[in-house]
C-alpha atoms as a PDB file:
ATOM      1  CA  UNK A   1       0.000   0.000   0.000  1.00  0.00           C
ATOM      2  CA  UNK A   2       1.519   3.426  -0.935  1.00  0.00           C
ATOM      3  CA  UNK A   3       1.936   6.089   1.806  1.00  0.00           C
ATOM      4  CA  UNK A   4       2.041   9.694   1.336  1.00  0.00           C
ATOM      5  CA  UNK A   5       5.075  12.266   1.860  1.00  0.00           C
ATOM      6  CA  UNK A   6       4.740  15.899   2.199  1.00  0.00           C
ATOM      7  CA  UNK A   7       7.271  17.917   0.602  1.00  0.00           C
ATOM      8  CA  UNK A   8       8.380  20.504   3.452  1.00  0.00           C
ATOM      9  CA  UNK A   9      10.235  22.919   1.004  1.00  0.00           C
ATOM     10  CA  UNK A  10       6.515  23.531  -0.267  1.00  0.00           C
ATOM     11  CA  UNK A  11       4.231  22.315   2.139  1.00  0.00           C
ATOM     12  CA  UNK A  12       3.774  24.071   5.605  1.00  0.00           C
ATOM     13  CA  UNK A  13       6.094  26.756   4.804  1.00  0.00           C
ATOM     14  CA  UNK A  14       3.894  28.975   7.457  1.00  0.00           C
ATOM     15  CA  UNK A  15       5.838  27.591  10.110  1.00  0.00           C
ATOM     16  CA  UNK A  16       9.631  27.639  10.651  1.00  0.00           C
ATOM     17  CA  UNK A  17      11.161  24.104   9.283  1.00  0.00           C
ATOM     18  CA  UNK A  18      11.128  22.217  12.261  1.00  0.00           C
ATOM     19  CA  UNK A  19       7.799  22.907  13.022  1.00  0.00           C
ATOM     20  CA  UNK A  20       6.665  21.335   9.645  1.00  0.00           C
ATOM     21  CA  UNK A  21       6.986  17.558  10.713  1.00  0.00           C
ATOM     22  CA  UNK A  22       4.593  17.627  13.303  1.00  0.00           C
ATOM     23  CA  UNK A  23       2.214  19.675  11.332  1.00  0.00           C
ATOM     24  CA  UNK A  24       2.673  16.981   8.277  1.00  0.00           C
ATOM     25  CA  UNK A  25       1.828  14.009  10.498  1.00  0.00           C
ATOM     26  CA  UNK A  26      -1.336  15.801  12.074  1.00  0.00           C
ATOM     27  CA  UNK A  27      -2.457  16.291   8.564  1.00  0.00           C
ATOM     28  CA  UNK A  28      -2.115  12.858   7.919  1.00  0.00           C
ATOM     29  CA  UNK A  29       1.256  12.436   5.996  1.00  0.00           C
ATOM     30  CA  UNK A  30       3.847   9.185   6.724  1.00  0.00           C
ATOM     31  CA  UNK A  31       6.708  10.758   5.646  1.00  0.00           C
ATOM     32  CA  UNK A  32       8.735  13.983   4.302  1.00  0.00           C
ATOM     33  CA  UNK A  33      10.534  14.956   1.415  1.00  0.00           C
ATOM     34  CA  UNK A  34      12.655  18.362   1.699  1.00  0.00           C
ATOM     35  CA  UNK A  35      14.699  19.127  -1.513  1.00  0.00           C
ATOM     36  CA  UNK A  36      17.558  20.904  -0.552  1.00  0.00           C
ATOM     37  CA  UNK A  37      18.343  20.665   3.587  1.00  0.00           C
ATOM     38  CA  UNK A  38      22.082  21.307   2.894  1.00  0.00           C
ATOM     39  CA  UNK A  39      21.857  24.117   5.264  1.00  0.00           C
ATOM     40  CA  UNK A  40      19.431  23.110   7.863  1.00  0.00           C
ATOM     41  CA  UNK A  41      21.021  21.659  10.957  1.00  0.00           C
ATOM     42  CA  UNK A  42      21.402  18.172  10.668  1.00  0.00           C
ATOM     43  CA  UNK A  43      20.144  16.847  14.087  1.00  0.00           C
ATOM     44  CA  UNK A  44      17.100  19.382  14.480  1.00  0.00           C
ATOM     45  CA  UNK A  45      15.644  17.715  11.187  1.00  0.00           C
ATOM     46  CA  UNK A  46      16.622  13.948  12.842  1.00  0.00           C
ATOM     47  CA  UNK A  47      15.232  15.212  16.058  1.00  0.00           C
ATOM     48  CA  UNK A  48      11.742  16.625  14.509  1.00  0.00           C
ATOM     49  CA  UNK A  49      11.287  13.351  12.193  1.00  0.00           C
ATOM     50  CA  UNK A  50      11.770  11.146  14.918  1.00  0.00           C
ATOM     51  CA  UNK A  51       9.676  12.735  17.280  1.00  0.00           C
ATOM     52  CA  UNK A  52       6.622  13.331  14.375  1.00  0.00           C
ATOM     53  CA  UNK A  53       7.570   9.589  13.426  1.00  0.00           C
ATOM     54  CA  UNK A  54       8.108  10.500  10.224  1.00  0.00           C
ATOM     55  CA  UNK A  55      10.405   8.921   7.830  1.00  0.00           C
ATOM     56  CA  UNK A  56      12.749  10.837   5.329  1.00  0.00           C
ATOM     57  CA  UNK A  57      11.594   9.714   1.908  1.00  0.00           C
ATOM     58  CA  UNK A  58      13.577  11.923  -0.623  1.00  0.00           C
ATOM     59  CA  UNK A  59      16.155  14.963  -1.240  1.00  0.00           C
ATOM     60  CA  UNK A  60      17.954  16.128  -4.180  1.00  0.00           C
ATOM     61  CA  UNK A  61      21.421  16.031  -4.968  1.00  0.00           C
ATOM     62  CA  UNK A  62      22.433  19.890  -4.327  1.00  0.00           C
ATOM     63  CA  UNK A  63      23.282  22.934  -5.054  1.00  0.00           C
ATOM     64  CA  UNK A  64      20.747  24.555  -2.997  1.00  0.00           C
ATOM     65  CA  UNK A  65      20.372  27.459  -5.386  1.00  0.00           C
ATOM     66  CA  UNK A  66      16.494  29.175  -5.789  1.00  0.00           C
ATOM     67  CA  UNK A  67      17.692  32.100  -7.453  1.00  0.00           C
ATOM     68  CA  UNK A  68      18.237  30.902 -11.100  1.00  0.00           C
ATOM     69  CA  UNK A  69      20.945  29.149 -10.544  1.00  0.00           C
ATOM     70  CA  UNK A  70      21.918  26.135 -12.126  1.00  0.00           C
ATOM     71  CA  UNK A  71      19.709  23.124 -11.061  1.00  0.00           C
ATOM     72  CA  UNK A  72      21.980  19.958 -11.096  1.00  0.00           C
ATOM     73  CA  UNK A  73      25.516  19.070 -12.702  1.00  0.00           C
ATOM     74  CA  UNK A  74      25.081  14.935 -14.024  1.00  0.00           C
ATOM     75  CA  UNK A  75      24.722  16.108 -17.440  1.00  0.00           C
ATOM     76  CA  UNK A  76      26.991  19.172 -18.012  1.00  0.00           C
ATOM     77  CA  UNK A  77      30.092  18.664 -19.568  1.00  0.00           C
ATOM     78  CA  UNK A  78      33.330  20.026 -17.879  1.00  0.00           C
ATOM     79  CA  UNK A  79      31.406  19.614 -14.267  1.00  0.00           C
ATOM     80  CA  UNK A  80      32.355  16.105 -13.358  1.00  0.00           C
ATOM     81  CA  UNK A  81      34.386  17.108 -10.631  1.00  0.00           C
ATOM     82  CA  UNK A  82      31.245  19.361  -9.075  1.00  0.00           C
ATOM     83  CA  UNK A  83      28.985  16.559  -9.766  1.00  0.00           C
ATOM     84  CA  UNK A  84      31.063  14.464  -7.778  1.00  0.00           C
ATOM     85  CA  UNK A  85      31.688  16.265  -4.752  1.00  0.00           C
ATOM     86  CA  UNK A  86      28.147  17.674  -4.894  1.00  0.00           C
ATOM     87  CA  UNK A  87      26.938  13.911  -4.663  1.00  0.00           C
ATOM     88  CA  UNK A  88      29.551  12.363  -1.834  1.00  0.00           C
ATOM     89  CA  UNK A  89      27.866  15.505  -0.099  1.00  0.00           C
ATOM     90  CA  UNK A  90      24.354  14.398  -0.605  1.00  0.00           C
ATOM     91  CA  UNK A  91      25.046  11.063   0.175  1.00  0.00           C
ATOM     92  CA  UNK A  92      26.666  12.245   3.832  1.00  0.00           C
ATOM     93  CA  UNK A  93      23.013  13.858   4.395  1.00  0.00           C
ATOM     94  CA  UNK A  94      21.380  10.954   3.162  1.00  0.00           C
ATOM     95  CA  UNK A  95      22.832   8.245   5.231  1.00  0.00           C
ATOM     96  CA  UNK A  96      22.499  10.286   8.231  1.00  0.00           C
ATOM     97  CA  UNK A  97      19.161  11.291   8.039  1.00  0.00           C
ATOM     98  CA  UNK A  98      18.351   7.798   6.371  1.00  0.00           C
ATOM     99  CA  UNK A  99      16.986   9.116   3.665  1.00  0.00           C
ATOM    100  CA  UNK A 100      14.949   6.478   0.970  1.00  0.00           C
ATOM    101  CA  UNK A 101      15.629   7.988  -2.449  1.00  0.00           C
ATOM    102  CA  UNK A 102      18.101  10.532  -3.795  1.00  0.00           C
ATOM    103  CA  UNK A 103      17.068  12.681  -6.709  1.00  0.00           C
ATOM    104  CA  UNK A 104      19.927  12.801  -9.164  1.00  0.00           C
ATOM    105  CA  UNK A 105      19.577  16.647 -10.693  1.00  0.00           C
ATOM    106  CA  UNK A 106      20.670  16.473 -14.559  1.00  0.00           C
ATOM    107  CA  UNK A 107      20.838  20.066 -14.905  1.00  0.00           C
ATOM    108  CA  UNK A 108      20.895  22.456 -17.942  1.00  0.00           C
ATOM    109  CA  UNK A 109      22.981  20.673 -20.828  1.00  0.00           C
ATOM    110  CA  UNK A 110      22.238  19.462 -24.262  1.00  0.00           C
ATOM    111  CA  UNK A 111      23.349  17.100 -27.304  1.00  0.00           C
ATOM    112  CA  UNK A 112      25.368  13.800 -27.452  1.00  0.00           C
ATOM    113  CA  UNK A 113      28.295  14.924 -24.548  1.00  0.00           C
ATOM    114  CA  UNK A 114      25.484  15.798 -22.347  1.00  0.00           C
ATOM    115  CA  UNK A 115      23.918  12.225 -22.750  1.00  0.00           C
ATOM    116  CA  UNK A 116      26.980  10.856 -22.040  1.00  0.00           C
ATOM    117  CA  UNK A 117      28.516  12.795 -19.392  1.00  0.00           C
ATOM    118  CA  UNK A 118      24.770  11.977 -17.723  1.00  0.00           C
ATOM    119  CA  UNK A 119      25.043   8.259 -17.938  1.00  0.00           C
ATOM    120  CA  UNK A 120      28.811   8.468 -16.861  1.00  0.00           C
ATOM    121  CA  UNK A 121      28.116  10.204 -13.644  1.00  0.00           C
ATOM    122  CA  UNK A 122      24.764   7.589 -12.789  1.00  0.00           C
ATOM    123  CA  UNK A 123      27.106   4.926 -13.388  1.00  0.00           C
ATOM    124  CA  UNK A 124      29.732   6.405 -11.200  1.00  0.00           C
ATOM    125  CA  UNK A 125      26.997   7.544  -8.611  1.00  0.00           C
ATOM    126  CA  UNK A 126      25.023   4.158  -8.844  1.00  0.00           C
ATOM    127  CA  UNK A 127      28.438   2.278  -7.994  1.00  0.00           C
ATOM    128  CA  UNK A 128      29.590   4.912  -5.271  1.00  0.00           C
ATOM    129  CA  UNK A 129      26.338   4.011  -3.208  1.00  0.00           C
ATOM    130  CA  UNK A 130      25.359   0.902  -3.902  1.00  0.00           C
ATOM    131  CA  UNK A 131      23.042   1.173  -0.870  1.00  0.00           C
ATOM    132  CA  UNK A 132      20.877   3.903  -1.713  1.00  0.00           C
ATOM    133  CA  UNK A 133      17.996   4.290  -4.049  1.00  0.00           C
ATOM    134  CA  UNK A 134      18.708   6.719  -6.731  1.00  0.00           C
ATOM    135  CA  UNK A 135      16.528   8.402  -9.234  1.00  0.00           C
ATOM    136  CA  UNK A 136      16.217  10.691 -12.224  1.00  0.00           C
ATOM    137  CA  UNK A 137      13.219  13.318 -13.051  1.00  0.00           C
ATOM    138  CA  UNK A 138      11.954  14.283 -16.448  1.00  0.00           C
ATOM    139  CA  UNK A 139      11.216  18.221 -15.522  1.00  0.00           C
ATOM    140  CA  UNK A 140       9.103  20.221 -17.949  1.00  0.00           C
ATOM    141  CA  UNK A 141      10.496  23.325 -20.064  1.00  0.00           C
ATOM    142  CA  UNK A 142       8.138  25.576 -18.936  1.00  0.00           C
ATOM    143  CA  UNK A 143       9.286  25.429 -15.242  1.00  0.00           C
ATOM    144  CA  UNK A 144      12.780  24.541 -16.008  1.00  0.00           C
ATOM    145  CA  UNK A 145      14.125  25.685 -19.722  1.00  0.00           C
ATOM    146  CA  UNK A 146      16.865  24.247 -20.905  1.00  0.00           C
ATOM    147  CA  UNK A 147      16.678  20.955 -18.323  1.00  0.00           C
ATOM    148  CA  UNK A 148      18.361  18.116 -20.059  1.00  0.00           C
ATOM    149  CA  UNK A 149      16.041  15.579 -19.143  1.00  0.00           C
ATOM    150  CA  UNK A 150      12.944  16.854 -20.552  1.00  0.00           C
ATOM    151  CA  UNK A 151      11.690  13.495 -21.432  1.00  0.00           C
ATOM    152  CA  UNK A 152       9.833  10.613 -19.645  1.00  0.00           C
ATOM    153  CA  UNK A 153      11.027   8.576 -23.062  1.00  0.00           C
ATOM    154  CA  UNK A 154      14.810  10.109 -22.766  1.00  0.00           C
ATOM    155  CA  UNK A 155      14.697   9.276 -18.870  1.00  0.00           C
ATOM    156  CA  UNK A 156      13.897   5.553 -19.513  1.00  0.00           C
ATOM    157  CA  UNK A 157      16.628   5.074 -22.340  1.00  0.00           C
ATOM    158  CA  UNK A 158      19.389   7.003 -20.186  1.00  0.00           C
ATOM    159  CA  UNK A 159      18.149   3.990 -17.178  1.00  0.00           C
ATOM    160  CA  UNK A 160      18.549   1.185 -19.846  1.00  0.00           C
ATOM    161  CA  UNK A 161      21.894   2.519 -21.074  1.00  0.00           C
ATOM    162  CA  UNK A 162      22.806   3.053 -16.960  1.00  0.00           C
ATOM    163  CA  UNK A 163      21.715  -0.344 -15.783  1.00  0.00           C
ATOM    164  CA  UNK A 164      22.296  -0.169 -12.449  1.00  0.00           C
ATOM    165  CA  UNK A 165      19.441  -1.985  -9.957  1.00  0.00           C
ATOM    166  CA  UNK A 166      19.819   1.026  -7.362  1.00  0.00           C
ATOM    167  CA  UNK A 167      18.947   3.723 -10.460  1.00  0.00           C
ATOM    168  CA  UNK A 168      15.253   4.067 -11.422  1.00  0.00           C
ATOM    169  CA  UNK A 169      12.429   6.654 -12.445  1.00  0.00           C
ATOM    170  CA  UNK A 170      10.614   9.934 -10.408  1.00  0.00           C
ATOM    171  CA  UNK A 171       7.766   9.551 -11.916  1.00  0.00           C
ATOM    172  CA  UNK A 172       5.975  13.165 -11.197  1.00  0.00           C
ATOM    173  CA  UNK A 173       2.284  13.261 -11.982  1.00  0.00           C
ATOM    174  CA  UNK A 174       2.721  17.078 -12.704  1.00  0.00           C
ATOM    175  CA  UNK A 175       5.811  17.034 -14.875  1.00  0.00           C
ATOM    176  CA  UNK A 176       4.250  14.040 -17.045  1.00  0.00           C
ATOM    177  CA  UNK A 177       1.333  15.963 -17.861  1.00  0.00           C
ATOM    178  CA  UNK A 178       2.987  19.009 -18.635  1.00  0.00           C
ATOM    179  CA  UNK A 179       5.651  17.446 -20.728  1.00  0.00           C
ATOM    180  CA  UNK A 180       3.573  14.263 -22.221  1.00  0.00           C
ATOM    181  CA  UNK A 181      -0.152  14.604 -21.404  1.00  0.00           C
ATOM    182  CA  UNK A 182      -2.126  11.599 -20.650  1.00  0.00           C
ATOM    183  CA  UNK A 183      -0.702  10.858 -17.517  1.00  0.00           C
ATOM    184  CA  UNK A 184      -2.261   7.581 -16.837  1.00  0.00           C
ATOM    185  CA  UNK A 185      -0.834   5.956 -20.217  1.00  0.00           C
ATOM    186  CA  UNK A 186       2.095   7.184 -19.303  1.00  0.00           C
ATOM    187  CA  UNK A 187       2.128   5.151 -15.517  1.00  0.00           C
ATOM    188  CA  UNK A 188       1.177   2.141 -17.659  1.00  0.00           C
ATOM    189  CA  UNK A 189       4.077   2.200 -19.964  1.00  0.00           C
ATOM    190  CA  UNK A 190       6.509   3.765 -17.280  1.00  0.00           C
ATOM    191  CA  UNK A 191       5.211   2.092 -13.794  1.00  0.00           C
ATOM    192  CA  UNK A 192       8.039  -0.701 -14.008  1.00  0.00           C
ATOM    193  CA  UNK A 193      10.818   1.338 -13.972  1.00  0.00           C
ATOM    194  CA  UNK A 194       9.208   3.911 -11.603  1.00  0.00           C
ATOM    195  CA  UNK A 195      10.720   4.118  -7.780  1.00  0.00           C
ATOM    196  CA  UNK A 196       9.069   7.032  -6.462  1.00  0.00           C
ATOM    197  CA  UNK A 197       5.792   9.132  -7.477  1.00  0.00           C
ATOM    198  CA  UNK A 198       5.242  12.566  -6.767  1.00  0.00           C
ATOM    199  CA  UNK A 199       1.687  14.367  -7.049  1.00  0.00           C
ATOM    200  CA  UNK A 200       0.567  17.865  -7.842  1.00  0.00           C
ATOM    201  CA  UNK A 201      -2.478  19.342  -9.549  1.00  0.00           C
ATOM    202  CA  UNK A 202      -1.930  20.627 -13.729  1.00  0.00           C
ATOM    203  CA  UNK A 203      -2.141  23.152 -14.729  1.00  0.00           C
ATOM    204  CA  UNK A 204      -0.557  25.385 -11.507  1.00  0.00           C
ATOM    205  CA  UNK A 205       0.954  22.626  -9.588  1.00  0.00           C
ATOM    206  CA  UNK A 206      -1.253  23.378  -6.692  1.00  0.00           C
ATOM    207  CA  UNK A 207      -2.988  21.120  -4.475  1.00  0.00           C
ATOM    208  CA  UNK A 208      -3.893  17.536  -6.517  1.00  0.00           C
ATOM    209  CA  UNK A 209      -7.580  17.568  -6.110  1.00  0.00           C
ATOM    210  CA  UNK A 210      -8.221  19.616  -9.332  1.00  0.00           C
ATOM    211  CA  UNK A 211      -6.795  20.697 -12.777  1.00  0.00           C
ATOM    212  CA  UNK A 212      -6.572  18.071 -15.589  1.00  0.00           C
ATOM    213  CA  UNK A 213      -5.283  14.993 -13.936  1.00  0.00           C
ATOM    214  CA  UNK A 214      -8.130  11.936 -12.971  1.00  0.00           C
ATOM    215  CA  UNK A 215      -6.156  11.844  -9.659  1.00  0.00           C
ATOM    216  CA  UNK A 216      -8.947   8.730  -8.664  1.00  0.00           C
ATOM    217  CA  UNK A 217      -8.253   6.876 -11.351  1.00  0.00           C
ATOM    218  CA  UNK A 218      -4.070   7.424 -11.114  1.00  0.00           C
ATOM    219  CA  UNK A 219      -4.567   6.491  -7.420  1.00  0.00           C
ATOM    220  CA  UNK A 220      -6.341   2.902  -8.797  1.00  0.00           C
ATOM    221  CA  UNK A 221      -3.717   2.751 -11.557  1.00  0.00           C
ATOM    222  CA  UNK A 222      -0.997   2.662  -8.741  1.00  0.00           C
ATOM    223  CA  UNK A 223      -2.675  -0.090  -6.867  1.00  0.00           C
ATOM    224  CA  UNK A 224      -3.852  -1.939  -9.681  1.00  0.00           C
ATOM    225  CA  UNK A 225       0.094  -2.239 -10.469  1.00  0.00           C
ATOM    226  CA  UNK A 226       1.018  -3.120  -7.204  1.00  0.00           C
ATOM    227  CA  UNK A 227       3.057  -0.308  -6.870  1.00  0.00           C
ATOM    228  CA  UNK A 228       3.679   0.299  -3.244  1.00  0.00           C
ATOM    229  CA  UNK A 229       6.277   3.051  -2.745  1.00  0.00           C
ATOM    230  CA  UNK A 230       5.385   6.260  -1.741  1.00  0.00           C
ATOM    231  CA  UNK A 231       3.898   9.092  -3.302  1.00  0.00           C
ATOM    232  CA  UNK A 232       5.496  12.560  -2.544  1.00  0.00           C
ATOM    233  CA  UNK A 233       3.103  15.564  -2.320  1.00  0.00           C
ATOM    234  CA  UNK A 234       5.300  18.297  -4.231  1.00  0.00           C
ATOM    235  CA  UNK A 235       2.955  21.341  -4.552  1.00  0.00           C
ATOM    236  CA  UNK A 236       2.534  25.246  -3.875  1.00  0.00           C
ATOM    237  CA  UNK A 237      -0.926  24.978  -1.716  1.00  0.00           C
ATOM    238  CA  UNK A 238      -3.296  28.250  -3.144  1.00  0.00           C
ATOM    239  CA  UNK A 239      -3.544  29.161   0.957  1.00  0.00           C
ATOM    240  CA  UNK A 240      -2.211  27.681   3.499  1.00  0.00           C
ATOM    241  CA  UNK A 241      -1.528  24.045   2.888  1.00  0.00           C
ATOM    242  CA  UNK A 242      -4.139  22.884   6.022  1.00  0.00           C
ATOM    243  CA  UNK A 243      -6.713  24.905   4.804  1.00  0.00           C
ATOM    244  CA  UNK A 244      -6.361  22.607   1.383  1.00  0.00           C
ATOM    245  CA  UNK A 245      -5.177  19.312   2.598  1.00  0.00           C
ATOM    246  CA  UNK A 246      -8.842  17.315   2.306  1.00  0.00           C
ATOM    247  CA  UNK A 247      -7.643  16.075  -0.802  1.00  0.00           C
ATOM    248  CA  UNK A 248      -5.287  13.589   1.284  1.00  0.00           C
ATOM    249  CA  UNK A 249      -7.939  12.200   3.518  1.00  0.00           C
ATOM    250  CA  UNK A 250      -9.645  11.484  -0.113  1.00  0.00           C
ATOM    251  CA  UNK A 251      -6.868   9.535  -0.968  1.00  0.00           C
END
């Protein structure tokens, strides 16, 4: 049975970080996903999960950069060496805060060196923590221009080329519509390579209760194949995120 994460980088962000656990497991949440917590202080967010009983589903490899910045080295050419130390650094946070999945950020590249300067560094990441679940993320153009991995198609041959058992797909409800449409063929054709599943509402990634996506029928989709990882909530609530969170006690 798949249980629900709320993303604290967009969820609760009325209250001061810590704060946000216990706030996520009185609105009904299992577990938290916080993108960047490269400069949070490690213990307070070990402390706050533990006492919520919450369990640290996902981060992203860094840099923790909101301001334009680059999003992500694995595909950029000539940043092997950031990639690298950006990812022994993410894998520090993650064993310490026991963290499920790490989000492998491609970043903005493009053609044939960026392919293969992507599948280099998942094959140098996969083998560096052998432990640790990995994945990529197809991210649309809109929010993201110039992300390499714009593609759910792209993502799955980039995995095949990769083969490594720890690697597999983020398959975001919200990025799949924007990029592909039709998000439930989509699950079909993808759900076997798919390790983690994150949910927000299209168009306006807000709360996933309305917009485009048949969020029932994705829901029976998961179960029907027997998916049973957990599904990040990764939206910007239109208020404050309790005043909208009904849609999880739908769910």
């Amino acid at each position: 049975m798949a249980r629900f994460a709320a993303n604290l980088t967009y969820l609760f962000t009325e209250l001061p970080m810590q704060q946000r656990f216990a706030a996520a497991r009185r609105a009904g949440f299992d577990g938290v996903e916080i993108l960047f917590p490269y400069d949070l202080p490690c213990g307070d967010l070990v402390a706050a999960a533990d006492a919520a009983g919450l369990e640290f589903v996902l981060l992203n490899t860094p840099p923790p950069n909101w301001a334009g910045g680059p999003r992500g080295f694995a595909a950029r050419p000539g940043n092997e060496a950031r990639f690298r130390a950006d990812f022994d650094r993410a894998l520090r946070l993650a064993d310490t805060l026991k963290v499920r999945h790490v989000h492998v950020m491609a970043g903005r590249a493009q053609g044939a060196a960026a392919r293969a300067t992507l599948v280099r560094n998942l094959k140098w990441a996969a083998a560096r923590a052998p432990h640790l679940s990995l994945t990529i993320e197809p991210i649309n153009a809109s929010d993201n221009p110039g992300y390499y991995l714009n593609s759910f198609h792209l993502a799955a041959e980039i995995l095949a080329e990769v083969d490594a058992p720890n690697l597999g797909l983020q398959f975001d409800a919200y990025q799949a519509q924007m990029i592909h449409g039709q998000v439930l063929t989509l699950w079909e054709r993808f759900a076997p390579i798919t390790r983690h599943v994150q949910v927000a509402g299209c168009p306006g990634r807000h709360e996933p209760s309305a917009g485009v996506i048949d969020f029932s029928s994705f829901y029976r989709a998961l179960e029907a194949s027997n998916y049973d990882g957990w599904i990040g909530a990764e939206y910007t609530p239109l208020s404050s995120t309790e005043s909208g969170v009904d849609w999880l006690r739908s769910a």
